[in-house]
N, C-alpha and C. Protein backbone atom coordinates (compact mmCIF):
# COMPACT_ATOMS: atom_id res chain seq x y z
N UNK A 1 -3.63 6.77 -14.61
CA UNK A 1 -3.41 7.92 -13.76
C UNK A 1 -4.37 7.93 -12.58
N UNK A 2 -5.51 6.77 -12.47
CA UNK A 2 -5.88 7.00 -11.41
C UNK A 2 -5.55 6.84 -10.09
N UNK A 3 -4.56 6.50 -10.27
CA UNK A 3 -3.21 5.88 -8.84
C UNK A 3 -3.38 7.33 -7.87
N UNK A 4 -3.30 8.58 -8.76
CA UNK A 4 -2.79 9.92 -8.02
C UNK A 4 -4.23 10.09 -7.71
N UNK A 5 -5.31 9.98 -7.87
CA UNK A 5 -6.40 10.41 -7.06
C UNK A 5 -6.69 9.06 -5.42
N UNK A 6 -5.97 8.11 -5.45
CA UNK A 6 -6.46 7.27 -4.40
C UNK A 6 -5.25 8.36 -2.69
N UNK A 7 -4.21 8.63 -3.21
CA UNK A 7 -3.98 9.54 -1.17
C UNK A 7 -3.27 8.63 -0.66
N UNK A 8 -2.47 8.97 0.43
CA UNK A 8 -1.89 8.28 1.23
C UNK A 8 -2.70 8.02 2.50
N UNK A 9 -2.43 7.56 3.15
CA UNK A 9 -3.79 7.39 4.57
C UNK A 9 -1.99 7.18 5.87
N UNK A 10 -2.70 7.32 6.57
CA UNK A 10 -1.88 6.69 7.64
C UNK A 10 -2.93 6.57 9.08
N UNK A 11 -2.34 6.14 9.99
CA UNK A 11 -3.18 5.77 11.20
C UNK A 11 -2.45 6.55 12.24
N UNK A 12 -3.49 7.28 12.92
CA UNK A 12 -2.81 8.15 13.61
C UNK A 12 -3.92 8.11 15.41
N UNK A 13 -2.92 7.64 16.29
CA UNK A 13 -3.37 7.74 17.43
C UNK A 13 -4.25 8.55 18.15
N UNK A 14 -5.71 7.76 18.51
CA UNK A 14 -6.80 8.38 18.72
C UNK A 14 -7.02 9.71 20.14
N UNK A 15 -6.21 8.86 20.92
CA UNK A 15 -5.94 10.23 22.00
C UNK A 15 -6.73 9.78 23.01
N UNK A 16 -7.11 8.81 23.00
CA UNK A 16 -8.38 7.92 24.07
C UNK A 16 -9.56 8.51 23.67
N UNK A 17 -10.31 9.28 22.80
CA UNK A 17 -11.13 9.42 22.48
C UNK A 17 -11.84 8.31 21.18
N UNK A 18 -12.78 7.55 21.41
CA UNK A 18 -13.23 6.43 20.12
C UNK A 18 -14.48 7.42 19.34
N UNK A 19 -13.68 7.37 18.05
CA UNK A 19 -14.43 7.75 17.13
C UNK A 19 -15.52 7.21 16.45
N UNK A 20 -16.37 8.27 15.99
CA UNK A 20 -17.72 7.52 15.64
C UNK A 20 -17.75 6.24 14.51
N UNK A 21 -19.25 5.57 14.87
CA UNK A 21 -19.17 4.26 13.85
C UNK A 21 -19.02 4.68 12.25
N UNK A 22 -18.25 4.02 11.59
CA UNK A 22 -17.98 3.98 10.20
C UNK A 22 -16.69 4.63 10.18
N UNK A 23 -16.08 5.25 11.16
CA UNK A 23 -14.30 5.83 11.35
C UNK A 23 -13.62 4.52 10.82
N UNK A 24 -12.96 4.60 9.51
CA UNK A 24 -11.53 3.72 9.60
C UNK A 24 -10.73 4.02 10.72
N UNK A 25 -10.50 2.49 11.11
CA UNK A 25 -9.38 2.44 12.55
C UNK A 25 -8.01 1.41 12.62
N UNK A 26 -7.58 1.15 12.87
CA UNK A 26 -6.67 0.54 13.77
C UNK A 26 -6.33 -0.18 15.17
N UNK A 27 -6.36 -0.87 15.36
CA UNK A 27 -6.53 -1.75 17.00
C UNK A 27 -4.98 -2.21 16.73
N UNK A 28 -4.46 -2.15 18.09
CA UNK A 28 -3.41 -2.29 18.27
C UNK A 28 -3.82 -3.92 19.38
N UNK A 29 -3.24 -5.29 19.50
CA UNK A 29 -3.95 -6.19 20.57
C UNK A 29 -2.65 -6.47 21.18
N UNK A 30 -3.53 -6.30 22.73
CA UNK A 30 -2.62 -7.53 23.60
C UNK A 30 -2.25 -8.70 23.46
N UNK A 31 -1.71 -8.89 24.30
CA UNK A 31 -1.57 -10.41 23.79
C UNK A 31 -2.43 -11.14 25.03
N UNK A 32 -3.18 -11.17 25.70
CA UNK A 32 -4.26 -11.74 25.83
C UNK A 32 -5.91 -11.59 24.29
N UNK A 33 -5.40 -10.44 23.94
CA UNK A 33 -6.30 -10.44 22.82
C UNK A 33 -5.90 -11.17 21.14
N UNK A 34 -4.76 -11.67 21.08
CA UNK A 34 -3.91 -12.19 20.42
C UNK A 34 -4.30 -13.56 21.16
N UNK A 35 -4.12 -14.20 22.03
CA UNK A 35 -4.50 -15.59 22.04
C UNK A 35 -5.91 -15.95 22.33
N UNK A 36 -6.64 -14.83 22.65
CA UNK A 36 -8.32 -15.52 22.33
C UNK A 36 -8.52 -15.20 20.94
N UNK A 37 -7.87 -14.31 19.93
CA UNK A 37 -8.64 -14.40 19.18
C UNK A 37 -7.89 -15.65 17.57
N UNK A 38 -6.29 -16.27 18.03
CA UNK A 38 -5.48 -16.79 17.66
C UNK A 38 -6.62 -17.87 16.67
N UNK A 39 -7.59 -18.58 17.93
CA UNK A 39 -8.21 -19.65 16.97
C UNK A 39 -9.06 -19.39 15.62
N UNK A 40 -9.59 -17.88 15.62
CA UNK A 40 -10.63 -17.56 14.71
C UNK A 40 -9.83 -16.78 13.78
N UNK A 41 -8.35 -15.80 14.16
CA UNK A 41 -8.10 -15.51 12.61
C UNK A 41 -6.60 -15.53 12.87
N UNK A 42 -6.18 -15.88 13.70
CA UNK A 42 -4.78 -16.09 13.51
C UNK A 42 -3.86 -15.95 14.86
N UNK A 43 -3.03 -16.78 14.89
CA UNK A 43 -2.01 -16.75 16.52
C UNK A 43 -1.36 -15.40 16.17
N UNK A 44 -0.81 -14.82 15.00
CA UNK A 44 -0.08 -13.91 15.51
C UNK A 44 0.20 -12.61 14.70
N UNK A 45 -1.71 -11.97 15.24
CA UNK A 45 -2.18 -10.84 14.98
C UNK A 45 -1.43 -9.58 15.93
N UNK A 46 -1.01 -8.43 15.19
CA UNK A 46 -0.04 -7.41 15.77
C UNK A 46 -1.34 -6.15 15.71
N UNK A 47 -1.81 -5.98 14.67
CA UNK A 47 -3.05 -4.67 14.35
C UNK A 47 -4.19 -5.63 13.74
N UNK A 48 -5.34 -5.08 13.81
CA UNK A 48 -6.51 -5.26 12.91
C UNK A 48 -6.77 -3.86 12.56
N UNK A 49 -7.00 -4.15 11.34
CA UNK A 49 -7.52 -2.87 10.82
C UNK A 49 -9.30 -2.93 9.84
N UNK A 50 -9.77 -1.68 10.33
CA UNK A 50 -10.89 -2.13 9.70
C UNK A 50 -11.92 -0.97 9.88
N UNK A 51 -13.66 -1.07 9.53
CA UNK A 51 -14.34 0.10 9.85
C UNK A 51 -15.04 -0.24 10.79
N UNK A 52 -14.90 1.09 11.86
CA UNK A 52 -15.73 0.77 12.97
C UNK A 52 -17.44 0.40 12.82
N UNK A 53 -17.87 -0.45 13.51
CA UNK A 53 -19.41 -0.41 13.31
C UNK A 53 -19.87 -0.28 14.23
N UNK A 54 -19.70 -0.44 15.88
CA UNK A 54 -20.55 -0.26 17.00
C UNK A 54 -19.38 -0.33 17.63
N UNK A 55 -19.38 0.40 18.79
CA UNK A 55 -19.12 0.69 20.36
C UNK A 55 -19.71 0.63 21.22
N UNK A 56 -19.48 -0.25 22.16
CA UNK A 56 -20.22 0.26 24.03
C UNK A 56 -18.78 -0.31 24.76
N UNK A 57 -19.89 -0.38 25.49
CA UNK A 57 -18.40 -0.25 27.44
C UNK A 57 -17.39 -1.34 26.96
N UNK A 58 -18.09 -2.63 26.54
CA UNK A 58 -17.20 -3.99 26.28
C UNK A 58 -16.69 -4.21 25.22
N UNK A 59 -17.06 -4.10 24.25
CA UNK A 59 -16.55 -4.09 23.00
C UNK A 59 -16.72 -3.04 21.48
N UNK A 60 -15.76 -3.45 20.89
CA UNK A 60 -16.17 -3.17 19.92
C UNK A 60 -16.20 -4.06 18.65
N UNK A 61 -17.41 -3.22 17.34
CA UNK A 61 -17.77 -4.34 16.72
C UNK A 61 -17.28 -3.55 14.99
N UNK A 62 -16.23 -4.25 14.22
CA UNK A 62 -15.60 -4.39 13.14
C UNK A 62 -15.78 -4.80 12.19
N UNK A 63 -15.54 -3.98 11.33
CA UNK A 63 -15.91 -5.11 9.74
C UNK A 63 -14.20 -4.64 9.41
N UNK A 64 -13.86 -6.18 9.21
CA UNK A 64 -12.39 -5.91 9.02
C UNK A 64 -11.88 -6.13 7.45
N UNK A 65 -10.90 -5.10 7.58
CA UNK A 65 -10.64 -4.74 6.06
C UNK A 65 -8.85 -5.49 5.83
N UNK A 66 -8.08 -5.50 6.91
CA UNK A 66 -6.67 -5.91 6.78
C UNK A 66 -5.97 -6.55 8.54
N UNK A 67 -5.25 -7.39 8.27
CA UNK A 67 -4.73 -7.57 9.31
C UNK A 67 -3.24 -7.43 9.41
N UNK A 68 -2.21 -7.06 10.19
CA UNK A 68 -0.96 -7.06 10.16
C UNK A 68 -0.38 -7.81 11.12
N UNK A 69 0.64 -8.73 10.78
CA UNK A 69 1.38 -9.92 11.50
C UNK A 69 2.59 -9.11 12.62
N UNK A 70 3.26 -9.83 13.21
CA UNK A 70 3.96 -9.97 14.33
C UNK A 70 5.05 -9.62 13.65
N UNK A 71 5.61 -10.60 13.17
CA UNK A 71 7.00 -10.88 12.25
C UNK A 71 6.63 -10.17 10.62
N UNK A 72 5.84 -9.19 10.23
CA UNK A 72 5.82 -8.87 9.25
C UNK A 72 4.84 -9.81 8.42
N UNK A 73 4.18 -8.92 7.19
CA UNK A 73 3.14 -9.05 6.14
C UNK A 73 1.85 -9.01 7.05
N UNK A 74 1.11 -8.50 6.14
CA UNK A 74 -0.43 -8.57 6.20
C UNK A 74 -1.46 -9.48 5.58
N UNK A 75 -2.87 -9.37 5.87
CA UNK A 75 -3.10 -10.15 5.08
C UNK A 75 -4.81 -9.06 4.98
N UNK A 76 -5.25 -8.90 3.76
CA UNK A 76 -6.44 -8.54 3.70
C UNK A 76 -7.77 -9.31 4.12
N UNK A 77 -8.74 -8.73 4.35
CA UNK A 77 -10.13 -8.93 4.72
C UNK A 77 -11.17 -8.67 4.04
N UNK A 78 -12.12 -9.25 3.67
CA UNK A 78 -13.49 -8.05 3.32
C UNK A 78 -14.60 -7.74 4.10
N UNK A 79 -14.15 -7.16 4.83
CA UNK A 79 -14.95 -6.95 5.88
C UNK A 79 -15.77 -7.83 6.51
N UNK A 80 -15.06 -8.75 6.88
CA UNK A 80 -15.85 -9.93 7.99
C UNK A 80 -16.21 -9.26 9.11
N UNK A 81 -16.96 -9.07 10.04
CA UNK A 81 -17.45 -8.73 11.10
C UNK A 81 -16.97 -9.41 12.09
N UNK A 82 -16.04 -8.72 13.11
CA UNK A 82 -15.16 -9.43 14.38
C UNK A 82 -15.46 -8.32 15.72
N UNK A 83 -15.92 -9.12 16.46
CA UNK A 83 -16.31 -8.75 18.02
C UNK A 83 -14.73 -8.44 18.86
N UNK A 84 -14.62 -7.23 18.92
CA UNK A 84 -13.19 -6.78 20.09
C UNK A 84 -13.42 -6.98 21.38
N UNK A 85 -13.26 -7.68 22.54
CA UNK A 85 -13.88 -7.22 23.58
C UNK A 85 -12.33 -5.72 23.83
N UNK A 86 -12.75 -4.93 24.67
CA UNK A 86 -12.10 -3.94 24.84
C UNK A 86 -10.71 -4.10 25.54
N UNK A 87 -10.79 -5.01 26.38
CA UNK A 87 -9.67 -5.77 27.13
C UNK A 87 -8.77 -6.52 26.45
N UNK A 88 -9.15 -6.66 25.12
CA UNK A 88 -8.46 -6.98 24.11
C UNK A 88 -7.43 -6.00 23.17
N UNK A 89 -7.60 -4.80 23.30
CA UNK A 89 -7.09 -3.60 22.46
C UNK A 89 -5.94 -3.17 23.89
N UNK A 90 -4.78 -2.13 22.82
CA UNK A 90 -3.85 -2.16 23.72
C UNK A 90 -3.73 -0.65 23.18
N UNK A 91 -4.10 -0.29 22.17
CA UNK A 91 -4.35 1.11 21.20
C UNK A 91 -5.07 1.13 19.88
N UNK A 92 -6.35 2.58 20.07
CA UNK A 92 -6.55 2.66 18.68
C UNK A 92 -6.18 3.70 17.97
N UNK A 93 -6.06 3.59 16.92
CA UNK A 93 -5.86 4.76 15.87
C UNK A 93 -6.81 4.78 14.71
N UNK A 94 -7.26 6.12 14.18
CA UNK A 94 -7.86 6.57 13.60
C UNK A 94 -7.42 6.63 11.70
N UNK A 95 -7.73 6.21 10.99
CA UNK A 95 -7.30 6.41 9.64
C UNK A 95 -7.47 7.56 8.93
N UNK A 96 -6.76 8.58 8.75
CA UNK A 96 -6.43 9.83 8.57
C UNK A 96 -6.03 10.16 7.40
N UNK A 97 -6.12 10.95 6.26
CA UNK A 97 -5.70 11.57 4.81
C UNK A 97 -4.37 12.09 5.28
N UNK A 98 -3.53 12.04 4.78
CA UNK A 98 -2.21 12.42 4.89
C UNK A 98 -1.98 13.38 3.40
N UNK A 99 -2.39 14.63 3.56
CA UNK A 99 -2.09 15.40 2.45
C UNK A 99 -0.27 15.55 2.17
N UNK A 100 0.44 15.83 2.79
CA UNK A 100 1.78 15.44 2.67
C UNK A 100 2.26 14.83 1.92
N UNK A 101 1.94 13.26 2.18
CA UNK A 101 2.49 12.06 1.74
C UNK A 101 1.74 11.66 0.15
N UNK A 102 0.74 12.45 0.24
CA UNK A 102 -0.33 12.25 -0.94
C UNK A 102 0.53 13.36 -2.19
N UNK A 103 0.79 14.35 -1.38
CA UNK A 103 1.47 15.25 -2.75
C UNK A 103 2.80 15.07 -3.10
N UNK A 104 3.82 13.85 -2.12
CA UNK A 104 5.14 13.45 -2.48
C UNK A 104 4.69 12.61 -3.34
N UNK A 105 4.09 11.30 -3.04
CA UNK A 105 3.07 10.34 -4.11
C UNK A 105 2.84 11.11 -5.37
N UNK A 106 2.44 12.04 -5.45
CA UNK A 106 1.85 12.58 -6.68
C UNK A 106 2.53 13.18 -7.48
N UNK A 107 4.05 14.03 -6.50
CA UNK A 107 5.25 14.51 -7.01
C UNK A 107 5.89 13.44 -8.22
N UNK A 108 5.89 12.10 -7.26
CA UNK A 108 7.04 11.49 -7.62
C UNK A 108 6.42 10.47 -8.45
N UNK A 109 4.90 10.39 -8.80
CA UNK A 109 4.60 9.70 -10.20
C UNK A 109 4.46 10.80 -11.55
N UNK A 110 4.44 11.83 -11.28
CA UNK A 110 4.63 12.95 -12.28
C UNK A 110 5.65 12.94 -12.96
N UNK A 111 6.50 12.84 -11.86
CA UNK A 111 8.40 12.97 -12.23
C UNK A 111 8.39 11.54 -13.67
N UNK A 112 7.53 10.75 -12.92
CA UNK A 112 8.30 9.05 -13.10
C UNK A 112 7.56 9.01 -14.78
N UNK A 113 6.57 9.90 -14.91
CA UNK A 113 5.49 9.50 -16.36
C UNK A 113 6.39 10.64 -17.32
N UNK A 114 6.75 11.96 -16.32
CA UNK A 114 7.65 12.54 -17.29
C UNK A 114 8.80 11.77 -17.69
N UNK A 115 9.52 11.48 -17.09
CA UNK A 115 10.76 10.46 -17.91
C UNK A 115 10.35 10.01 -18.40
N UNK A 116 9.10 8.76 -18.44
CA UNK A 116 9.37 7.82 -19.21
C UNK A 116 8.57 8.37 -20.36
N UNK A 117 7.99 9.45 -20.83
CA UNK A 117 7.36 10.26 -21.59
C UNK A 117 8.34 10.48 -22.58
N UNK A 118 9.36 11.27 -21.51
CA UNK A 118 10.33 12.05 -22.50
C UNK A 118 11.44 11.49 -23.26
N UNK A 119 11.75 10.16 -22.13
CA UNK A 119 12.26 9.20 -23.32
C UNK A 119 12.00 8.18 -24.06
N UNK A 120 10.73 7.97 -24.19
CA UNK A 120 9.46 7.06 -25.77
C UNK A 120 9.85 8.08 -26.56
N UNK A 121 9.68 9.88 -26.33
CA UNK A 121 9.93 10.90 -27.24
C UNK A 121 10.80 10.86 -28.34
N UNK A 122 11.63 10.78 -27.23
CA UNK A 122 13.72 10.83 -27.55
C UNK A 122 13.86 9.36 -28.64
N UNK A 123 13.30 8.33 -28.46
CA UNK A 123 13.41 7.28 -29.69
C UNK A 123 12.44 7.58 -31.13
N UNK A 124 11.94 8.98 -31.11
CA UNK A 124 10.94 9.23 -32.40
C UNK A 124 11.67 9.94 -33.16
N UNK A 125 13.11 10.48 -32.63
CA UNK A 125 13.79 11.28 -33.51
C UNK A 125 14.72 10.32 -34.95
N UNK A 126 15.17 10.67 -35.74
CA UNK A 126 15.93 9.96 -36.75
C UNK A 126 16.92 8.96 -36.05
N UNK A 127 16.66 7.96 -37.14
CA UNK A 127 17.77 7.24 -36.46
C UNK A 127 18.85 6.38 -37.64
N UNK A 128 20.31 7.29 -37.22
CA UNK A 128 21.13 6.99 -37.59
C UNK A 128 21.97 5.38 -37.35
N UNK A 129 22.32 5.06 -38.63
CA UNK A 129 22.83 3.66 -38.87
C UNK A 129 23.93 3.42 -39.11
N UNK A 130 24.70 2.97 -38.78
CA UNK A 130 26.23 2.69 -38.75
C UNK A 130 26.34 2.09 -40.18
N UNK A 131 28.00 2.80 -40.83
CA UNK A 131 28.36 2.57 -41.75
C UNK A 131 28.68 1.42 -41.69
N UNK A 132 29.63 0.63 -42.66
CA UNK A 132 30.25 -0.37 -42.97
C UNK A 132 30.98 -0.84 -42.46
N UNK A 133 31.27 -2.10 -41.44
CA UNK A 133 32.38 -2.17 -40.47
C UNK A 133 33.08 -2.72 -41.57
N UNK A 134 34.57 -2.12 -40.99
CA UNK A 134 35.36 -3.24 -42.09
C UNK A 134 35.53 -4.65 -42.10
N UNK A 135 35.76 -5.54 -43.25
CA UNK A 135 35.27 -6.61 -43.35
C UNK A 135 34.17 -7.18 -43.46
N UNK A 136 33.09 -5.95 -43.35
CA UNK A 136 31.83 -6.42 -43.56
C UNK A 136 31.76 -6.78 -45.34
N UNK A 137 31.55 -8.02 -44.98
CA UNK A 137 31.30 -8.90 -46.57
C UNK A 137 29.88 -8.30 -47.80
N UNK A 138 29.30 -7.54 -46.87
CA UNK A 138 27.78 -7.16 -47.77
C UNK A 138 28.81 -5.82 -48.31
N UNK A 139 29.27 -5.29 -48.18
CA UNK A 139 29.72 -3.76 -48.78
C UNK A 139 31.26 -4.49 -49.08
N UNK A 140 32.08 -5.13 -49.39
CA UNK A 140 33.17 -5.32 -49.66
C UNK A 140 32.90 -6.13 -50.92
N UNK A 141 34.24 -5.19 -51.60
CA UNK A 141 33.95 -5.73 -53.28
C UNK A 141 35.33 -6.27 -53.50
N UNK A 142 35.15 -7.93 -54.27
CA UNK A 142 36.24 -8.52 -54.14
C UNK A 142 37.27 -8.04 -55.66
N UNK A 143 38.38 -8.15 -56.08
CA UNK A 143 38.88 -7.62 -57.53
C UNK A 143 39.50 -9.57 -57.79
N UNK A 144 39.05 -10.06 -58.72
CA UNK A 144 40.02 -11.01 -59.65
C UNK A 144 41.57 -10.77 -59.80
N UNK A 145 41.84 -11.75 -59.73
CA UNK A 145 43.67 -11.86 -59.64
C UNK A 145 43.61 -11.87 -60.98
């Protein structure tokens, strides 16, 4: 059950304001920032995601937690430390608690432990066994000619 205490998160557009160091974020890259950074973690980075660690004018500095592809899938991180220059980002977003999505989540594993609760239940009641099919040879009694 500890599934329902981890939340939904989502990333939600910063507004041009950069939030302070240790903010989970989101970088959205150009694609000039997509081919300088192609050689060190991949040609075809769409988001980095990760926790902020420093800001100034030129960059920013990441400990990256996930990356998301072009054509689909991600791939996780543990926080390697990656230099943004700023000219590299195209949007950031902020990683945000999504109470909403956290109490449909929580709705709909409730629902899912009640069923399967209630029917482990439903197999503890008696259980009836079928009579004798006919022809069944164990209950059929033969008579001598």
């Amino acid at each position: 059950m500890g599934f329902l205490l981890v939340g939904c998160y989502s990333l939600v557009p910063t507004g041009g304001t950069v939030p302070k160091p240790g903010t989970e974020m989101g970088f959205d890259l150009t694609d000039a920032g997509r081919l300088a950074l192609g050689g060190s973690m991949g040609p075809e980075i769409d988001q980095i995601e990760g926790r902020l660690i420093e800001r100034d004018s030129s960059e920013y500095v990441v400990g990256v937690t996930g990356i998301r592809l072009l054509h689909g899938g991600d791939q996780v991180w543990n926080g390697e430390v990656v230099h943004l220059k700023t000219s590299y980002v195209a949007s950031l977003y902020e990683r945000r608690f999504s109470a909403t999505r956290s109490l449909a989540l929580g709705t709909a594993a409730v629902g899912a432990i009640a069923a399967i609760a209630t029917q482990s239940l439903a197999g503890l009641g008696s259980v009836s066994r079928p009579g004798p099919s006919p022809g069944d040879t164990a209950h059929t009694q033969r008579r001598p000619r």
